[in-house]
Protein backbone atom coordinates (compact mmCIF):
# COMPACT_ATOMS: atom_id res chain seq x y z
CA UNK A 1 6.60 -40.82 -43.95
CA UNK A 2 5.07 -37.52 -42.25
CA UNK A 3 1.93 -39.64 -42.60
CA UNK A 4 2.58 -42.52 -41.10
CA UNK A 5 4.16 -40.50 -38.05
CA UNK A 6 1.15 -39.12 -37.55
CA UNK A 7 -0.64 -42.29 -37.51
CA UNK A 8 1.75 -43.94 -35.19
CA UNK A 9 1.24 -41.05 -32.80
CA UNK A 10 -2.20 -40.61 -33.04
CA UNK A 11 -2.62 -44.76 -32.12
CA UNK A 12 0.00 -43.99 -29.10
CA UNK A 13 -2.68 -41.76 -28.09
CA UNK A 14 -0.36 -38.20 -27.50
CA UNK A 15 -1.85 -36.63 -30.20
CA UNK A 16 -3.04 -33.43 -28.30
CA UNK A 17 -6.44 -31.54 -28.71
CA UNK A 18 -4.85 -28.26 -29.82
CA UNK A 19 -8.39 -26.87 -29.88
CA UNK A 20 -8.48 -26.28 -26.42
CA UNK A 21 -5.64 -23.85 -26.64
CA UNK A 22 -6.73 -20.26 -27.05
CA UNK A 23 -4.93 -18.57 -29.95
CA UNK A 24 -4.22 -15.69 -27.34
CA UNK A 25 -2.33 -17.85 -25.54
CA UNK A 26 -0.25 -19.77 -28.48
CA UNK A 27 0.29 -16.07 -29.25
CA UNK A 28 2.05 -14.92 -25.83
CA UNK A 29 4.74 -17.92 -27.26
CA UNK A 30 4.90 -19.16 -30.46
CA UNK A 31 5.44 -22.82 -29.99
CA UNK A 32 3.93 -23.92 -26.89
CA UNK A 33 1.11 -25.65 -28.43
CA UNK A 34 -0.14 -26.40 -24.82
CA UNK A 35 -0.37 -24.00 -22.83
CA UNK A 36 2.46 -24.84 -20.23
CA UNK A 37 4.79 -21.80 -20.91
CA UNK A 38 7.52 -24.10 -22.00
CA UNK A 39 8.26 -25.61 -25.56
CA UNK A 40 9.15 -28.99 -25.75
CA UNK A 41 8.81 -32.62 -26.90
CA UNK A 42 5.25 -32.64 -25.85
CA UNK A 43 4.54 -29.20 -28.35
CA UNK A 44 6.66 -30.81 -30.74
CA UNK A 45 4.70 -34.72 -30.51
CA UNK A 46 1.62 -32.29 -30.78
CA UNK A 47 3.11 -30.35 -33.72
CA UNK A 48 3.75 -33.86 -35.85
CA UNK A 49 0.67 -35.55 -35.08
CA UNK A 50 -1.43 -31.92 -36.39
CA UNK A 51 1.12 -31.19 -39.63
CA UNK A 52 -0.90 -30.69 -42.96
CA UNK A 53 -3.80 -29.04 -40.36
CA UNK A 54 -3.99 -25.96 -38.70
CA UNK A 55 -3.55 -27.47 -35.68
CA UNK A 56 -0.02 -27.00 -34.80
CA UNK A 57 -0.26 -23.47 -36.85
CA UNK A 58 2.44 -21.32 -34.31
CA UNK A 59 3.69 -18.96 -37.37
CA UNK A 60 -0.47 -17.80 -38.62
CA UNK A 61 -0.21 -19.45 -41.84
CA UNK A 62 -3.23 -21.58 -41.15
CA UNK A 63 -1.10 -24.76 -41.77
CA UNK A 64 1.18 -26.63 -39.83
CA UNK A 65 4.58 -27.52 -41.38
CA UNK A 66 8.40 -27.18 -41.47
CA UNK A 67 7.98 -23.03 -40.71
CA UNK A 68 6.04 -23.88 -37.56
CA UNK A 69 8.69 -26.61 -36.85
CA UNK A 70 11.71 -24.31 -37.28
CA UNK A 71 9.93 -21.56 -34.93
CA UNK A 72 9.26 -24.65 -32.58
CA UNK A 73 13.08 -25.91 -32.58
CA UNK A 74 14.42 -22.33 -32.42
CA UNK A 75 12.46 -21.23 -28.97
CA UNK A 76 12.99 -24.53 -27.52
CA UNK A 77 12.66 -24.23 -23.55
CA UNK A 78 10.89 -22.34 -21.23
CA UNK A 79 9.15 -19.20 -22.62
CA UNK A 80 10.18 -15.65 -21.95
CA UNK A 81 8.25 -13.40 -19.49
CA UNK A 82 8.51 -9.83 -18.64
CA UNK A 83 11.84 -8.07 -20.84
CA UNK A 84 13.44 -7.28 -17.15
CA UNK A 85 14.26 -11.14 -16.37
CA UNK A 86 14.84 -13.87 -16.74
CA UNK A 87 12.01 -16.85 -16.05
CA UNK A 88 12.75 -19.25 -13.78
CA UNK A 89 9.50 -20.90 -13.47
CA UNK A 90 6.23 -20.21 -14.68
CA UNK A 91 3.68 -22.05 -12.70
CA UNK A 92 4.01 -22.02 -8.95
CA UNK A 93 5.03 -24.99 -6.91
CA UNK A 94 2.83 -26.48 -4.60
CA UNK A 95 5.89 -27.44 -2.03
CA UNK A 96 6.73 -23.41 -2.01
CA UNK A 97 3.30 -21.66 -2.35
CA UNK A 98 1.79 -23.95 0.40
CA UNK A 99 -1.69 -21.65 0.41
CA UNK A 100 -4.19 -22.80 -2.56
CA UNK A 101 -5.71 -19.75 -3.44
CA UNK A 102 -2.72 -17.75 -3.58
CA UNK A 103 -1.38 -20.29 -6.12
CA UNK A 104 -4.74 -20.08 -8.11
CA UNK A 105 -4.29 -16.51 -7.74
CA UNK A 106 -0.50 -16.56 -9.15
CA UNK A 107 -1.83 -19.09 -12.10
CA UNK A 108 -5.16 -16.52 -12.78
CA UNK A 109 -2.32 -13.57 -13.45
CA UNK A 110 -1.10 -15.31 -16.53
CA UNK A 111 2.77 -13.89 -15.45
CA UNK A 112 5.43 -15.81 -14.40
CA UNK A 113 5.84 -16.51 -10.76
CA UNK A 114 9.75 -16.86 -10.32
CA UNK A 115 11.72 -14.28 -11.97
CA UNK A 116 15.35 -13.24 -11.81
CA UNK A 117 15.97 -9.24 -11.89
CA UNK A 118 18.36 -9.02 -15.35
CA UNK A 119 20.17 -6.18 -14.02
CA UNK A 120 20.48 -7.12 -10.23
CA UNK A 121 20.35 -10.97 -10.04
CA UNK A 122 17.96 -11.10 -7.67
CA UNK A 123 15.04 -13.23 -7.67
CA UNK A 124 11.46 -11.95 -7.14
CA UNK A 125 8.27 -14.06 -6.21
CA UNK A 126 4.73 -12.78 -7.96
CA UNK A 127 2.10 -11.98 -5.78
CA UNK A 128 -1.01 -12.15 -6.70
CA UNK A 129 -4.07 -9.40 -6.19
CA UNK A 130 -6.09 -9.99 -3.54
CA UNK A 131 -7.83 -9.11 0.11
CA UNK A 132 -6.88 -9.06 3.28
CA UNK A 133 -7.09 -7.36 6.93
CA UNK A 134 -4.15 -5.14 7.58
CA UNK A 135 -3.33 -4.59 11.41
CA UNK A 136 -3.78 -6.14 14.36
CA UNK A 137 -5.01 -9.76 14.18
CA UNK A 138 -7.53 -10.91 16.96
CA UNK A 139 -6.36 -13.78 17.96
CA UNK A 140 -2.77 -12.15 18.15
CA UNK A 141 -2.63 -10.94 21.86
CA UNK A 142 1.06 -9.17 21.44
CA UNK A 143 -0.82 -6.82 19.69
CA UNK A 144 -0.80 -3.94 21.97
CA UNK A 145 0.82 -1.24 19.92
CA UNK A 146 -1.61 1.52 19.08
CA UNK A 147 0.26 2.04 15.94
CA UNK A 148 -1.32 -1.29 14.84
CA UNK A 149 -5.02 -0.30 15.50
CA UNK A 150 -7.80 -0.37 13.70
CA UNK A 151 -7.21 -3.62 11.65
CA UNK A 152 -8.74 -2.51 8.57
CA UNK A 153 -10.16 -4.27 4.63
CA UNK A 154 -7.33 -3.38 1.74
CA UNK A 155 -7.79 -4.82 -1.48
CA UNK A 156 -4.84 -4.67 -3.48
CA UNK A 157 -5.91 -5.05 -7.18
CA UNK A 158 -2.36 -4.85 -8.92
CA UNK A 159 -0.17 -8.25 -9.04
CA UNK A 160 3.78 -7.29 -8.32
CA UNK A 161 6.67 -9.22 -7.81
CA UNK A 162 8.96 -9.41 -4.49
CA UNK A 163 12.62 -10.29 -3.37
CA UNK A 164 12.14 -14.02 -2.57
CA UNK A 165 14.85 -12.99 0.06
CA UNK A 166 16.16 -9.45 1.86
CA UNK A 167 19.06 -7.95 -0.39
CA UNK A 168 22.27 -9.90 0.43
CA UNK A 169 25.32 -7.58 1.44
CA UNK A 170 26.68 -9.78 -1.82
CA UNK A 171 23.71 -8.14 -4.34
CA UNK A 172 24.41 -4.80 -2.73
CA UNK A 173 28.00 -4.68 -3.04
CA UNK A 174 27.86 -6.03 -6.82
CA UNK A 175 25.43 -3.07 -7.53
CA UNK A 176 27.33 -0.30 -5.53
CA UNK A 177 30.80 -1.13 -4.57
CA UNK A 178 30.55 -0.85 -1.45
CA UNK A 179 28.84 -2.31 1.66
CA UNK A 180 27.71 -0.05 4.02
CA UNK A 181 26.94 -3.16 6.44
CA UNK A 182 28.21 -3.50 10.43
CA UNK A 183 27.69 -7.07 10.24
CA UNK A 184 30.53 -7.36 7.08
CA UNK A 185 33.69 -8.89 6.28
CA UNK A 186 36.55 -9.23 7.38
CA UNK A 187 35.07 -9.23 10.54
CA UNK A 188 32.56 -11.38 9.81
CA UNK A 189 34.11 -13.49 6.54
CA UNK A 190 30.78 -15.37 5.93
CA UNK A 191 28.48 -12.53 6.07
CA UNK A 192 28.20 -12.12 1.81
CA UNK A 193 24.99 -14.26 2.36
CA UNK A 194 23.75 -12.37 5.37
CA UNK A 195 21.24 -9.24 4.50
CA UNK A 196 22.92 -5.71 3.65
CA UNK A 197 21.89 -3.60 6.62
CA UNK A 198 22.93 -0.01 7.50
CA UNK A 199 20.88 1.00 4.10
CA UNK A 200 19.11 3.95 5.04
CA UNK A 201 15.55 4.40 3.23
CA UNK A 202 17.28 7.28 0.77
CA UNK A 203 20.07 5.05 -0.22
CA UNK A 204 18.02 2.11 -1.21
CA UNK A 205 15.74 4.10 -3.12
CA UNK A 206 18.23 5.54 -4.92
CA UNK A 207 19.44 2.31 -6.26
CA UNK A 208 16.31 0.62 -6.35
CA UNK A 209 15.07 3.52 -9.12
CA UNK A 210 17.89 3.42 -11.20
CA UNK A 211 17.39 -0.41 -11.53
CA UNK A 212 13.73 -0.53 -12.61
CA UNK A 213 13.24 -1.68 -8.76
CA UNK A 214 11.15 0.29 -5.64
CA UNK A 215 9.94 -0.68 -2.54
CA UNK A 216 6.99 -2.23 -1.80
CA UNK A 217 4.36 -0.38 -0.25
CA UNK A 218 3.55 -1.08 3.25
CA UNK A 219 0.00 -2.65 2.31
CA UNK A 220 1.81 -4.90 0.06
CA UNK A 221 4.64 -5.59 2.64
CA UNK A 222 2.04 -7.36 5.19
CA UNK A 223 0.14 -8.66 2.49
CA UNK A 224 3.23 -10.50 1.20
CA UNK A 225 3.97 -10.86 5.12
CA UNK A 226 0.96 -12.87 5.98
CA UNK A 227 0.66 -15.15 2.87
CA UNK A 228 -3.28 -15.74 3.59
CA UNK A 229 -2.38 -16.13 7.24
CA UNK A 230 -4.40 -14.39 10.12
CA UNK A 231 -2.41 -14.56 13.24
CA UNK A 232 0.21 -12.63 14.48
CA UNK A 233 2.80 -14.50 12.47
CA UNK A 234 2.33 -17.51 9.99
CA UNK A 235 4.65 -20.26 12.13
CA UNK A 236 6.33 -20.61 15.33
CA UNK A 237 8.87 -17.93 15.79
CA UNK A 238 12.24 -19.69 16.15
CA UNK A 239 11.15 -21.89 13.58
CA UNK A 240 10.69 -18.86 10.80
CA UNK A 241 12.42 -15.85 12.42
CA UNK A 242 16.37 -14.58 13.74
CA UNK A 243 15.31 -12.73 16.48
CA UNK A 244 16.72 -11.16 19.78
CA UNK A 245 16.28 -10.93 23.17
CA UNK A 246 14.96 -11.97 25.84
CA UNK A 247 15.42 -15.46 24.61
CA UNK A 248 15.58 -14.92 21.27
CA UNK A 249 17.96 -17.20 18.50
CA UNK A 250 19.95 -14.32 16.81
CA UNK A 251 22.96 -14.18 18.81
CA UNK A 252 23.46 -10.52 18.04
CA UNK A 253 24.23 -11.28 14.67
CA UNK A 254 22.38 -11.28 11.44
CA UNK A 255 22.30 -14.20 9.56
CA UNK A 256 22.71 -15.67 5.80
CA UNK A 257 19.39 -15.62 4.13
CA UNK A 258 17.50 -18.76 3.93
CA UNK A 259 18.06 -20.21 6.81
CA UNK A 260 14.49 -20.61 8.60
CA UNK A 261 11.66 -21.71 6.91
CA UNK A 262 9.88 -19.32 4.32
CA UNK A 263 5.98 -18.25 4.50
CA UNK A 264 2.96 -19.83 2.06
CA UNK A 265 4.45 -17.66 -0.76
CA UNK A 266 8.23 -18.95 -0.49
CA UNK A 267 9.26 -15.56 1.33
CA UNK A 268 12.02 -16.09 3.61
CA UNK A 269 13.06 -13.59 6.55
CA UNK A 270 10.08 -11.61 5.65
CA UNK A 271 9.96 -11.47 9.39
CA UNK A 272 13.51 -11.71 11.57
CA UNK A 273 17.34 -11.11 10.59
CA UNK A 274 16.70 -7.57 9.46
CA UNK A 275 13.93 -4.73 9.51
CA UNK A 276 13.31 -4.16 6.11
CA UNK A 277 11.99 -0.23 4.70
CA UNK A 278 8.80 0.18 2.36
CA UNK A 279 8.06 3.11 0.46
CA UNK A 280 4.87 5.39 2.33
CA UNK A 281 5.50 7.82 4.61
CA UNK A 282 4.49 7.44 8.07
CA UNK A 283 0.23 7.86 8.83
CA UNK A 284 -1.80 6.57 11.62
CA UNK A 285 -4.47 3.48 10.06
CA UNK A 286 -8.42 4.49 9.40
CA UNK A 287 -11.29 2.47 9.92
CA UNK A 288 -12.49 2.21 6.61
CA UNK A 289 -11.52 0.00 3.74
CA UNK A 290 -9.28 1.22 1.01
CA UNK A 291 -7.57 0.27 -1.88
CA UNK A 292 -3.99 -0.05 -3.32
CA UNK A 293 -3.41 3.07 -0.47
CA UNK A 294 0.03 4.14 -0.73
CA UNK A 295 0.69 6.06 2.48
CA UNK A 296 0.16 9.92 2.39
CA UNK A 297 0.32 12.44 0.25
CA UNK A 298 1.86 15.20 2.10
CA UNK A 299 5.33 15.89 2.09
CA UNK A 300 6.47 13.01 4.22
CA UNK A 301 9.52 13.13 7.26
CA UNK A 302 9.26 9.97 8.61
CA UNK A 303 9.53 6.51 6.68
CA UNK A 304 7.93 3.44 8.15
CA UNK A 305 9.83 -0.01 8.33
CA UNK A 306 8.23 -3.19 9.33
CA UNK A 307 9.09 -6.95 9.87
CA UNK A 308 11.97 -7.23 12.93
CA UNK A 309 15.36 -8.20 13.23
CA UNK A 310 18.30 -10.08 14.90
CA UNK A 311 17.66 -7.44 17.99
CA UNK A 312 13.87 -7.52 18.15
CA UNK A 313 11.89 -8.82 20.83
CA UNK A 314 9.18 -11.63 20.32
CA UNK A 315 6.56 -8.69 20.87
CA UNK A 316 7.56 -7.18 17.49
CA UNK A 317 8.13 -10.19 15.38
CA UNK A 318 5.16 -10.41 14.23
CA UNK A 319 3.19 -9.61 10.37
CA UNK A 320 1.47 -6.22 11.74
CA UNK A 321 3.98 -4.55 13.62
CA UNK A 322 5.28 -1.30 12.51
CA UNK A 323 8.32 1.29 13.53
CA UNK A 324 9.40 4.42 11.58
CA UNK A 325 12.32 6.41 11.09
CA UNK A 326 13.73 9.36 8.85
CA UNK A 327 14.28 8.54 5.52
CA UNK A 328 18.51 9.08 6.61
CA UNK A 329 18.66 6.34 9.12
CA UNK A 330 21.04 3.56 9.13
CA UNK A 331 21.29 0.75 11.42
CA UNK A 332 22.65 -2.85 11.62
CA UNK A 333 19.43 -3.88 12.21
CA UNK A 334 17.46 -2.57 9.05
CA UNK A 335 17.95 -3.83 5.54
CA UNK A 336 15.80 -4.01 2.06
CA UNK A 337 13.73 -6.06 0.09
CA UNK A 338 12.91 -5.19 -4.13
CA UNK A 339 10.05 -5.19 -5.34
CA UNK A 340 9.02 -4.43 -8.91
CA UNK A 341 5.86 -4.04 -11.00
CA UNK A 342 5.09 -7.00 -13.44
C-alpha cells in the first residue's frame, strides 16, 4: 500500500527533491523536510513519497519510515526558535518589512523574525546586521542641532531583536504592579494600550535585566529608526508620528500603540507618542566610522533618549535627533522599548 502511495504521489508530481535540503538545516528541526521552518502536510506528502529511502530520514537512521513519521506528527506546526519565545513567524512578510534588503537580510540570519518575549509577552521584530549613516541626513534641512553632527558610517554586525511597539502601561504593570504613568487610569480609562511613560532610564533597566531584556543601543535605535531610509524621517509626519505643538496631532495626550503607520521593518511609534531611552551614555559623534560602538566607556551621568513624543515639535520628530537626561528622570513624555539579543 506504502508503495502505491508513493506512486500516486510521485505521478501528482509533489514528490519533493529532499536533496536540496541541507542536513544542517533538517537538523535545526527535525521534520521540516523543506526548509520552511514549519512542519506540515507538505513535509509529511514529502515524507511518504521518500519512505524506504533516505530521503525523508529526520531521526539519522539513514531510512525513512514510521520513526521519522512519529517525530514528524509529534512536532507538527511551526518550529521552535530561540528558548526565550515563542515564534510567531519565521520568514518576514513582504506587506510589513516593505524594504527588500532588509527582508533578505532578516531571511540571511537564519532566526526567526517575529518573536514573543516568554516572560514579558511582548513581541520583538529581528533586525538584521547591516550599514548605515548615523546623524544628520542631507537632504533633512531640520537638522540644525549640533548634537546631530557629523553624520558618520556604523556597521552593526550583530542581528538583535526589538519591541515591535513601545512598552504598553498594560506590559509594565503585568511585570511590576504598578504604573508609574501620568497619562493612566482612572483618569484616562483607555490608556492600558497607550505607552508606559514616567519610566526613568534606572527603572527600566532594572526590569529589563531581570527579564533577559536591555535596551538597545543608540546605534541600533536609529538603525531600527530609519529602516533603510535616508531622510529625516521615513513618511510624512502626521501620517507615522503623535506629535505636539505647534500644529502637531497629539492633543497633549499619548496615545494607544499602533495607531499610525509603522516603518519598513513593522516598527510602530519608533518616532512620536513617547521618547523612548537606549542604553549609552551621553558622547558627542566622531567623524570616523565605527562599529557596533556602544557609547562611552567612562563612568557615564547623563543617558541619551531619542525618537519624540506627544509634546515634541516637528523639528525633533525626526530618525537623528537626540536629547539626554540623568539616568533618574521621569516624565510623561518618555517611555521604553526591549530589545534583546537573538
Amino acid at each position: 500500500m506504502m508503495h502505491r502511495l508513493t506512486d500516486l504521489l510521485a505521478s501528482c508530481g509533489i514528490c519533493i527533491a529532499l536533496s536540496l535540503y541541507s542536513t544542517q538545516a533538517r537538523a535545526q528541526c527535525s521534520g521540516d523536510l523543506n526548509g520552511d521552518h514549519t512542519r506540515d502536510a507538505t513535509d509529511l506528502t514529502a515524507l511518504l513519497a521518500n519512505w524506504g529511502t533516505p530521503g525523508g530520514d529526520c531521526n539519522g537512521d539513514g531510512l525513512t519510515d514510521g520513526g521519522d513519521l512519529t517525530m514528524l506528527l509529534s512536532g507538527w506546526g511551526i518550529c521552535p526558535g530561540p528558548s526565550w519565545g515563542a515564534v510567531l513567524e519565521w520568514v518576514p512578510s513582504a506587506a510589513v518589512v516593505t524594504n527588500p534588503t532588509l527582508r533578505a537580510g532578516i531571511i540571511a540570519t537564519g532566526l526567526p523574525w517575529r518573536m514573543r518575549d516568554t516572560a514579558t509577552g511582548i513581541e520583538l521584530l529581528l533586525v538584521p546586521p547591516g550599514t548605515y549613516m548615523m546623524g544628520a541626513s542631507p537632504s533633512d534641512p531640520e537638522a540644525v542641532s549640533s548634537f546631530e553632527f557629523p553624520a558618520h558610517q556604523v556597521t552593526l554586525t550583530n542581528a538583535f531583536y526589538l519591541g515591535r511597539t513601545e512598552v504598553t502601561q498594560a506590559q509594565w504593570q503585568a511585570l511590576t504592579g504598578s504604573n508609574p504613568s501620568r497619562f493612566a487610569p482612572p483618569l484616562y480609562p483607555a490608556a492600558p494600550e497607550n505607552p508606559v511613560e514616567q519610566v526613568s532610564w534606572t527603572m527600566a533597566h532594572a526590569l529589563f535585566a531581570a527579564n533577559g531584556l536591555r535596551f538597545p543601543t543608540e546605534a541600533e535605535w536609529e538603525y531600527a529608526c530609519r529602516a533603510g531610509d535616508t531622510t529625516g524621517r521615513y513618511g510624512p509626519l502626521n501620517n507615522i508620528a503623535w506629535w505636539g505643538p505647534p500644529g502637531g496631532n497629539a492633543g497633549g495626550i499619548t496615545h494607544p500603540v499602533k495607531g499610525k503607520l509603522p516603518n519598513a521593518l513593522g516598527f510602530y511609534d519608533i518616532i512620536g507618542n513617547v521618547c523612548e531611552w537606549v542604553e549609552d551614555g551621553w558622547s558627542l559623534y566622531t567623524e570616523g566610522a565605527v562599529t557596533d560602538p556602544t557609547g562611552p566607556s567612562a563612568p557615564i551621568y547623563l543617558r541619551i533618549f531619542r525618537s519624540s513624543s506627544w509634546a515634541s515639535s516637528s523639528g525633533a520628530s525626526r530618525a537623528s535627533y537626540r536629547n539626554l537626561s540623568d539616568p533618574g528622570f521621569q516624565d510623561g513624555s518618555v517611555g521604553v522599548r526591549v530589545a534583546r539579543n537573538p
